[in-house]
C-alpha atoms as a PDB file:
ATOM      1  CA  UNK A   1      64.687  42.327  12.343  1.00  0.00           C
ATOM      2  CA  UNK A   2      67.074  43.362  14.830  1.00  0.00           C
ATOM      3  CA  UNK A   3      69.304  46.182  15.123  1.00  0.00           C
ATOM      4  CA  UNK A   4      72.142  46.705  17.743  1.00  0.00           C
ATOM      5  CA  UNK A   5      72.232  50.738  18.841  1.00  0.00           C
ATOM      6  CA  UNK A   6      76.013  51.602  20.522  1.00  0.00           C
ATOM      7  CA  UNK A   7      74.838  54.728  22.144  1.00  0.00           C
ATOM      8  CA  UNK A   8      77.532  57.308  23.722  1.00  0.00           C
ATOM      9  CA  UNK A   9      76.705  60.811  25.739  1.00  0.00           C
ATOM     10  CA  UNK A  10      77.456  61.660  29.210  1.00  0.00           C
ATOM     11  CA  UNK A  11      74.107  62.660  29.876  1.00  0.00           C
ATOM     12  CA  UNK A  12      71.032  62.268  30.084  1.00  0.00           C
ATOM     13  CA  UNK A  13      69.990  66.000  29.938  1.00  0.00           C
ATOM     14  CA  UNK A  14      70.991  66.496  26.075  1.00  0.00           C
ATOM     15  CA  UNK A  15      69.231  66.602  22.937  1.00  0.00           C
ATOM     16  CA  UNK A  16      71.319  63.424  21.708  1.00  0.00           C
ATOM     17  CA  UNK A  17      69.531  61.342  24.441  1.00  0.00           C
ATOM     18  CA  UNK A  18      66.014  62.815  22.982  1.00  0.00           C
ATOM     19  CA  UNK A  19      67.220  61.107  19.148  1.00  0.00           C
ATOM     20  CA  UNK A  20      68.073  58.163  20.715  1.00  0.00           C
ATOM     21  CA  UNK A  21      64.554  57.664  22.120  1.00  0.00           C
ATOM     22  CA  UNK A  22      62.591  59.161  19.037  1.00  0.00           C
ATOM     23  CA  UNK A  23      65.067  56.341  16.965  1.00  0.00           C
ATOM     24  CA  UNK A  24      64.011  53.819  19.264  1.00  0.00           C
ATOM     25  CA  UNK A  25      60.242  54.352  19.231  1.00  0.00           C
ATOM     26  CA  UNK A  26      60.383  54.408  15.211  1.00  0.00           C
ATOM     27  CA  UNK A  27      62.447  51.052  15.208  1.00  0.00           C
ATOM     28  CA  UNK A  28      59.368  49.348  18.203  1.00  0.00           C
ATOM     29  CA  UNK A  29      56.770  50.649  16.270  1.00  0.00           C
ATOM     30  CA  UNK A  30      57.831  49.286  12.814  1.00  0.00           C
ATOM     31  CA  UNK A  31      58.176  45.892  14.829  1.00  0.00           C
ATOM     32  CA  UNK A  32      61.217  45.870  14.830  1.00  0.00           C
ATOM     33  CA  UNK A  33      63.606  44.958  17.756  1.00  0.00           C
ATOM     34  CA  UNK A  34      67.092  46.625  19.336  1.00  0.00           C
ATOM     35  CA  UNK A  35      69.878  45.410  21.968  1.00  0.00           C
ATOM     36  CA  UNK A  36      71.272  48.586  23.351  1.00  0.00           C
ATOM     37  CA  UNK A  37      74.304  49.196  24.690  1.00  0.00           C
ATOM     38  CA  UNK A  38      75.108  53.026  26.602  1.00  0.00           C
ATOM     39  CA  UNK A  39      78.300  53.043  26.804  1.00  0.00           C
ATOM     40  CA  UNK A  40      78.581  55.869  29.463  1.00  0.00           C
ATOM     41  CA  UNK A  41      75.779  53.757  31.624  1.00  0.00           C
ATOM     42  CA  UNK A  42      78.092  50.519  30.969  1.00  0.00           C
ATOM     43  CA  UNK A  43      81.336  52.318  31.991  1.00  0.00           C
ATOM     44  CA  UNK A  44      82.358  51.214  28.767  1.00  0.00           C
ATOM     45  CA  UNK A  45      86.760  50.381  29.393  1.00  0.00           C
ATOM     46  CA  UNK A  46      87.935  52.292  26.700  1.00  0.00           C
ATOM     47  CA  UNK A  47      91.673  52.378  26.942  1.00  0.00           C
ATOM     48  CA  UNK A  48      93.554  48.859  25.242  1.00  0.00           C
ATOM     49  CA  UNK A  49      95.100  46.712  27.269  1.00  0.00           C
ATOM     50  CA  UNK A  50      99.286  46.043  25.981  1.00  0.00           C
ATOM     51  CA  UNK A  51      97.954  42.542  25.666  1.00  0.00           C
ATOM     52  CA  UNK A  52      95.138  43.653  23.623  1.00  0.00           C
ATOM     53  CA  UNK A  53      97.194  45.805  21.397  1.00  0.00           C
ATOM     54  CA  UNK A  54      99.874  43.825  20.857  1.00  0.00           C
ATOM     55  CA  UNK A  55      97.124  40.698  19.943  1.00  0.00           C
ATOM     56  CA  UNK A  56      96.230  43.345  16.805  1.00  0.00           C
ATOM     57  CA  UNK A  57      99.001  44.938  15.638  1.00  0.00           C
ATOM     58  CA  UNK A  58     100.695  41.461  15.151  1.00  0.00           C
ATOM     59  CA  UNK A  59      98.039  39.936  13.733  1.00  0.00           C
ATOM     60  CA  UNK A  60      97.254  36.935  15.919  1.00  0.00           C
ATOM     61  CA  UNK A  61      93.383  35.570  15.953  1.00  0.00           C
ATOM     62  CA  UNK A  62      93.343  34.323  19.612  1.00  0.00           C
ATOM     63  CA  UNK A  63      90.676  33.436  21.584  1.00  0.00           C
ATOM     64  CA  UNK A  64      91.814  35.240  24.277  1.00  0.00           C
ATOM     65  CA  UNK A  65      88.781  38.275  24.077  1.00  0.00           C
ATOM     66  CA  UNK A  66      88.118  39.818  27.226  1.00  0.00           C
ATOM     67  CA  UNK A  67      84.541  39.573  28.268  1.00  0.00           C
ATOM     68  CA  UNK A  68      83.166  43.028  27.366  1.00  0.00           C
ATOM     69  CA  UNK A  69      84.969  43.015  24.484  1.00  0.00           C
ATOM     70  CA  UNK A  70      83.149  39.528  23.509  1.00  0.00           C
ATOM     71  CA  UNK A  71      79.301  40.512  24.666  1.00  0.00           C
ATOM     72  CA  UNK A  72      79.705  43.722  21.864  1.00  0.00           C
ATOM     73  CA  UNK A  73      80.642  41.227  19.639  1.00  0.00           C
ATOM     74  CA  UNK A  74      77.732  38.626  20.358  1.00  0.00           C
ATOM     75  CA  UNK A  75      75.158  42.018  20.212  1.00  0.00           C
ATOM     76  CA  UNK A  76      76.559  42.634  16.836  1.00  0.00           C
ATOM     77  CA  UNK A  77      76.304  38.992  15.167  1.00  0.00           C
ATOM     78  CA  UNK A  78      72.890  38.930  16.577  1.00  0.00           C
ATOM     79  CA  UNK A  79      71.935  42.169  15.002  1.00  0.00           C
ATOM     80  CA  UNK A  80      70.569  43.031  11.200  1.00  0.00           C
ATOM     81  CA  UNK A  81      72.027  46.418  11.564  1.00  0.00           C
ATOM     82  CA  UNK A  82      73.870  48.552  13.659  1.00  0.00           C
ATOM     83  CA  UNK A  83      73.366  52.393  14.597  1.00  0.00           C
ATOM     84  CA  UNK A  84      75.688  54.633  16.235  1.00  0.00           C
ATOM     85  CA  UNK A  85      74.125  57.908  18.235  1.00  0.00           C
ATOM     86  CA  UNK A  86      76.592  60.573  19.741  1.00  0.00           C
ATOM     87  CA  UNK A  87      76.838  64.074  19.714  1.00  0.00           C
ATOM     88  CA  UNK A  88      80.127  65.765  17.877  1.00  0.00           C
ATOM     89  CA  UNK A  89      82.994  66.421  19.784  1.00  0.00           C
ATOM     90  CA  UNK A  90      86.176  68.393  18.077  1.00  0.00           C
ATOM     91  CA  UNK A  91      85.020  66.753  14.286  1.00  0.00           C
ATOM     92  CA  UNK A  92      85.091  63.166  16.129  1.00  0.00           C
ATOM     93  CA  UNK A  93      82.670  61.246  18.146  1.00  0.00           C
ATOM     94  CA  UNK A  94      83.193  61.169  21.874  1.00  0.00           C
ATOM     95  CA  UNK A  95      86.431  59.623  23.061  1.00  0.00           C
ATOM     96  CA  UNK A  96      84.532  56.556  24.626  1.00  0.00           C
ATOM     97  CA  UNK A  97      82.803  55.596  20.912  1.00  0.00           C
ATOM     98  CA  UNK A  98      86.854  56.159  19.335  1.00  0.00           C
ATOM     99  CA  UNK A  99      87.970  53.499  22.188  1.00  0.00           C
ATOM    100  CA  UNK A 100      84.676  51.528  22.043  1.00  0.00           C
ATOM    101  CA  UNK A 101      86.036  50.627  18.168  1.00  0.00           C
ATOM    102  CA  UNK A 102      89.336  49.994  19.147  1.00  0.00           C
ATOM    103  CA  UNK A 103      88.943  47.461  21.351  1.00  0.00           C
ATOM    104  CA  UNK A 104      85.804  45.962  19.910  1.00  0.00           C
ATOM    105  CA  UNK A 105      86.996  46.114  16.073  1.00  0.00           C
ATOM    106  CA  UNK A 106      89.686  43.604  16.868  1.00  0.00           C
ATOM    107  CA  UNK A 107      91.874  41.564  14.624  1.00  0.00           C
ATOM    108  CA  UNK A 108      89.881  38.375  13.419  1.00  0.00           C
ATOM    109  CA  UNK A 109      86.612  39.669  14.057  1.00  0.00           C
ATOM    110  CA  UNK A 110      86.054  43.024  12.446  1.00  0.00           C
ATOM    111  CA  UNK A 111      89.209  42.940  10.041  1.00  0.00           C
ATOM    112  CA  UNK A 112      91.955  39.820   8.995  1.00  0.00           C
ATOM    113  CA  UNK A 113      90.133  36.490   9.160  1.00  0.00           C
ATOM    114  CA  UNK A 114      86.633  38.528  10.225  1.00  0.00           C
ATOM    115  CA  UNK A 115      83.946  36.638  12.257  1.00  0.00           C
ATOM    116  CA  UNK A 116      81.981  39.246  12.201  1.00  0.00           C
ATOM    117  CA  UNK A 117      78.978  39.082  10.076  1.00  0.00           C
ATOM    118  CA  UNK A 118      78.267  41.805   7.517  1.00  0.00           C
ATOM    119  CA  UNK A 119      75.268  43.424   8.938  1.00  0.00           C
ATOM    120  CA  UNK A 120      72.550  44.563   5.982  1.00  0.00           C
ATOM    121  CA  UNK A 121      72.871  48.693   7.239  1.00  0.00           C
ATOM    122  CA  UNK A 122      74.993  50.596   9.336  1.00  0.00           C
ATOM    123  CA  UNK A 123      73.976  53.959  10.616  1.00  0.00           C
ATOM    124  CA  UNK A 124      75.029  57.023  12.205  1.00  0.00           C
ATOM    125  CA  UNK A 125      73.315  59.585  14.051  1.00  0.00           C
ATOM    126  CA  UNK A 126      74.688  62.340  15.437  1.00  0.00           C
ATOM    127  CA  UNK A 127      74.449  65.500  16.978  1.00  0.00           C
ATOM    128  CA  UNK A 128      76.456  68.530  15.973  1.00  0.00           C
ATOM    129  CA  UNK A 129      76.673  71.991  17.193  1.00  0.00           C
ATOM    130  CA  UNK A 130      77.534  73.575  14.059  1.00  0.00           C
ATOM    131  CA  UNK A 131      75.019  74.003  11.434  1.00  0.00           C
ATOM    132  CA  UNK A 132      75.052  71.715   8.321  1.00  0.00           C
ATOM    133  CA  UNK A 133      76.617  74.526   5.867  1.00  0.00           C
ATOM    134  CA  UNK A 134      79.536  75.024   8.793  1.00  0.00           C
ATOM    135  CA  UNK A 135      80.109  71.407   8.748  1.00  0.00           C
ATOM    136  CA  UNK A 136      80.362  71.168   4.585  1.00  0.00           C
ATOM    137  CA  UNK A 137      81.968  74.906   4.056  1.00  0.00           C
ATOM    138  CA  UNK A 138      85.154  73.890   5.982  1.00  0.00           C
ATOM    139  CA  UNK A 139      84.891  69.886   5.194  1.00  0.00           C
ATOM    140  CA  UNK A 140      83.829  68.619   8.908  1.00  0.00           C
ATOM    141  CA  UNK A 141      81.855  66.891   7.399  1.00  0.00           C
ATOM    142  CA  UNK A 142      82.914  65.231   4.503  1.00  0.00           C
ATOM    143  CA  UNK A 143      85.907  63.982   7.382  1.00  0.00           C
ATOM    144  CA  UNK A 144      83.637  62.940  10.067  1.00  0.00           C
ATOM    145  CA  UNK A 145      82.206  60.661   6.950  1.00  0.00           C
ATOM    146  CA  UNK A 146      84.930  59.588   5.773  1.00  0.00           C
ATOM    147  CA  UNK A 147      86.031  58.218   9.231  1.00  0.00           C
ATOM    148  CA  UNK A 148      82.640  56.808  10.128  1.00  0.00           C
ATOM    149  CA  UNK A 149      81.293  55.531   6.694  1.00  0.00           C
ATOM    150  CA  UNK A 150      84.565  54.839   4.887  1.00  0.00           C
ATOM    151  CA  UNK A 151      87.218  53.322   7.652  1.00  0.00           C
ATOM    152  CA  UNK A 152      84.776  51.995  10.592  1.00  0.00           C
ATOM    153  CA  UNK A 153      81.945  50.729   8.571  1.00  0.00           C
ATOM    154  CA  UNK A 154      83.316  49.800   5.151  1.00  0.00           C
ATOM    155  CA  UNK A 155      83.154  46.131   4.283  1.00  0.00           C
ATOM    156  CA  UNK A 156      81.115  45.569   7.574  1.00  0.00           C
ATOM    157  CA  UNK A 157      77.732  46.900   6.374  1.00  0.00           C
ATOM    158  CA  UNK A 158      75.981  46.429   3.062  1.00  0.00           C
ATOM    159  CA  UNK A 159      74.259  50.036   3.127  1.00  0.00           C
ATOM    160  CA  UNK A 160      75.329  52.769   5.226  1.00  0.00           C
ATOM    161  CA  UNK A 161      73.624  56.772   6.156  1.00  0.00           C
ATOM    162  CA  UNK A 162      74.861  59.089   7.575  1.00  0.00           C
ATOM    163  CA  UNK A 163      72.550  61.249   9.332  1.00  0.00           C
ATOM    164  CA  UNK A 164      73.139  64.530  11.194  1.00  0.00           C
ATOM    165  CA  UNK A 165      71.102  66.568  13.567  1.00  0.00           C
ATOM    166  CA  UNK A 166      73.088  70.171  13.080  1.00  0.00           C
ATOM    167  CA  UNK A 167      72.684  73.436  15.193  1.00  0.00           C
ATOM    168  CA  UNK A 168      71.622  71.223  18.782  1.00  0.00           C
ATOM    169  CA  UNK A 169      74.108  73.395  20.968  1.00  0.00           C
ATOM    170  CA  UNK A 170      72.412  74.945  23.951  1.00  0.00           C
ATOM    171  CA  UNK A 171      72.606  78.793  22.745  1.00  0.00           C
ATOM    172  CA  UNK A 172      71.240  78.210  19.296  1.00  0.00           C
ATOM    173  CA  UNK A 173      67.880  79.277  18.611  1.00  0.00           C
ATOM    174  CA  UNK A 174      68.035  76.487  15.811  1.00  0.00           C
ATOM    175  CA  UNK A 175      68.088  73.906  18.509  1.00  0.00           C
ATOM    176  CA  UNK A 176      64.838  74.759  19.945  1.00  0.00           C
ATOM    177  CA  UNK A 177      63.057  75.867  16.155  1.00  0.00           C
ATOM    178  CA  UNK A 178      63.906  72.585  14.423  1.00  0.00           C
ATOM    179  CA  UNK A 179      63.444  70.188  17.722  1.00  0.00           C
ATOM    180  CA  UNK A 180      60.487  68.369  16.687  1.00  0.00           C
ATOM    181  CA  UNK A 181      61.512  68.698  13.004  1.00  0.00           C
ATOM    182  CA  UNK A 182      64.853  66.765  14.247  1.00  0.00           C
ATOM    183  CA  UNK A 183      63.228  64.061  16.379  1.00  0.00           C
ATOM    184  CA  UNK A 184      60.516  63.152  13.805  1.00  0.00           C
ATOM    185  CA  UNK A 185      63.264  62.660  11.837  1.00  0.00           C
ATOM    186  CA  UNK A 186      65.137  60.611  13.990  1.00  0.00           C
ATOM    187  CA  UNK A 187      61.905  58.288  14.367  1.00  0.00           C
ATOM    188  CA  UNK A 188      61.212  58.062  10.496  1.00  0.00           C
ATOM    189  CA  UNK A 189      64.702  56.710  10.418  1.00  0.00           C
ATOM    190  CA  UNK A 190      64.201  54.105  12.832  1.00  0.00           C
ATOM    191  CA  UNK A 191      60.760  53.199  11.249  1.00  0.00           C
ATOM    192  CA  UNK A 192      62.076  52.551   7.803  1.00  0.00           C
ATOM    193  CA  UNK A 193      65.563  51.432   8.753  1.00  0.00           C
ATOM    194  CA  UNK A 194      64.736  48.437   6.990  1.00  0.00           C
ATOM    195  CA  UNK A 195      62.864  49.517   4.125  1.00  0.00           C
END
């Protein structure tokens, strides 16, 4: 089994980039495989082209895909599953991630007449600042799933998690108290993403 991982922090010193590896590791040592693709590290273009938007918003299944836009779409139809990782920005993942579904969620693959195959899970792990009771006591939460589980990955996955990683920002004492707690998780979820 194969899963495709769209990665997205600017660096490399962050706790995000730590659950990324631990994810990895669980998915290698289940047997599994991954295709990853760091979207900082790819200089990911995130803004649409006019031609681009004006292909989706009327509706017109061309071939006309530029190239980067095409190899996300090969990783994905390759893949079993898909897993997002990216730290929480402002309620939203980074700005890269937003762009890397507009351009690659394009009309007559990921909605309209969809090539796109419907991948058997779809998850997302991210990193949040806040902790967990934060997130749910004002409804962060509940919107950052909404957007993630309900508009991006609806009808394009058969299962979907959503898995967060709270109280990871630099001052909190929680980051350093539950970071093995947090990364073991991360792993378990990449060893039994396909159980």
């Amino acid at each position: 089994m194969k899963v495709f991982i769209v990665y997205c922090h600017p660096s490399e010193d962050s706790f995000t980039r730590h659950v990324r590896d631990s994810f990895i590791q669980g998915i290698t040592d289940a047997g599994h495989e991954y295709i990853l693709s760091d979207l900082y590290k790819m200089d990911f273009k995130t803004d649409m082209t006019e031609q681009e938007y004006l292909r989706d918003a009327n509706y017109i299944n061309s071939p006309d895909i530029a190239e980067d836009v095409r190899a996300e779409h090969e990783k994905i139809n390759s893949a079993d599953a898909i897993a997002f990782i990216y730290p929480v920005f402002w309620t939203e993942a980074p700005a890269k991630l937003v762009g890397w579904f507009d351009r690659v969620w394009s009309y007559g693959f990921a909605y309209g007449d969809k090539s796109m195959k419907e991948l058997d899970k779809g998850l997302i792990l991210c990193s949040a600042g806040n902790p967990i009771e934060r997130l749910e006591q004002f409804g962060l939460l509940q919107a950052m799933q909404r957007v993630m589980l309900g508009d991006r990955l609806f009808g394009r996955v058969k299962k979907a998690e959503f898995v967060v990683f709270d109280g990871t920002s630099r001052e909190k004492e929680q980051r350093t108290a539950n970071w093995d707690q947090n990364l073991k998780k991360a792993y378990d979820t990449g060893r039994q993403l396909f159980d």
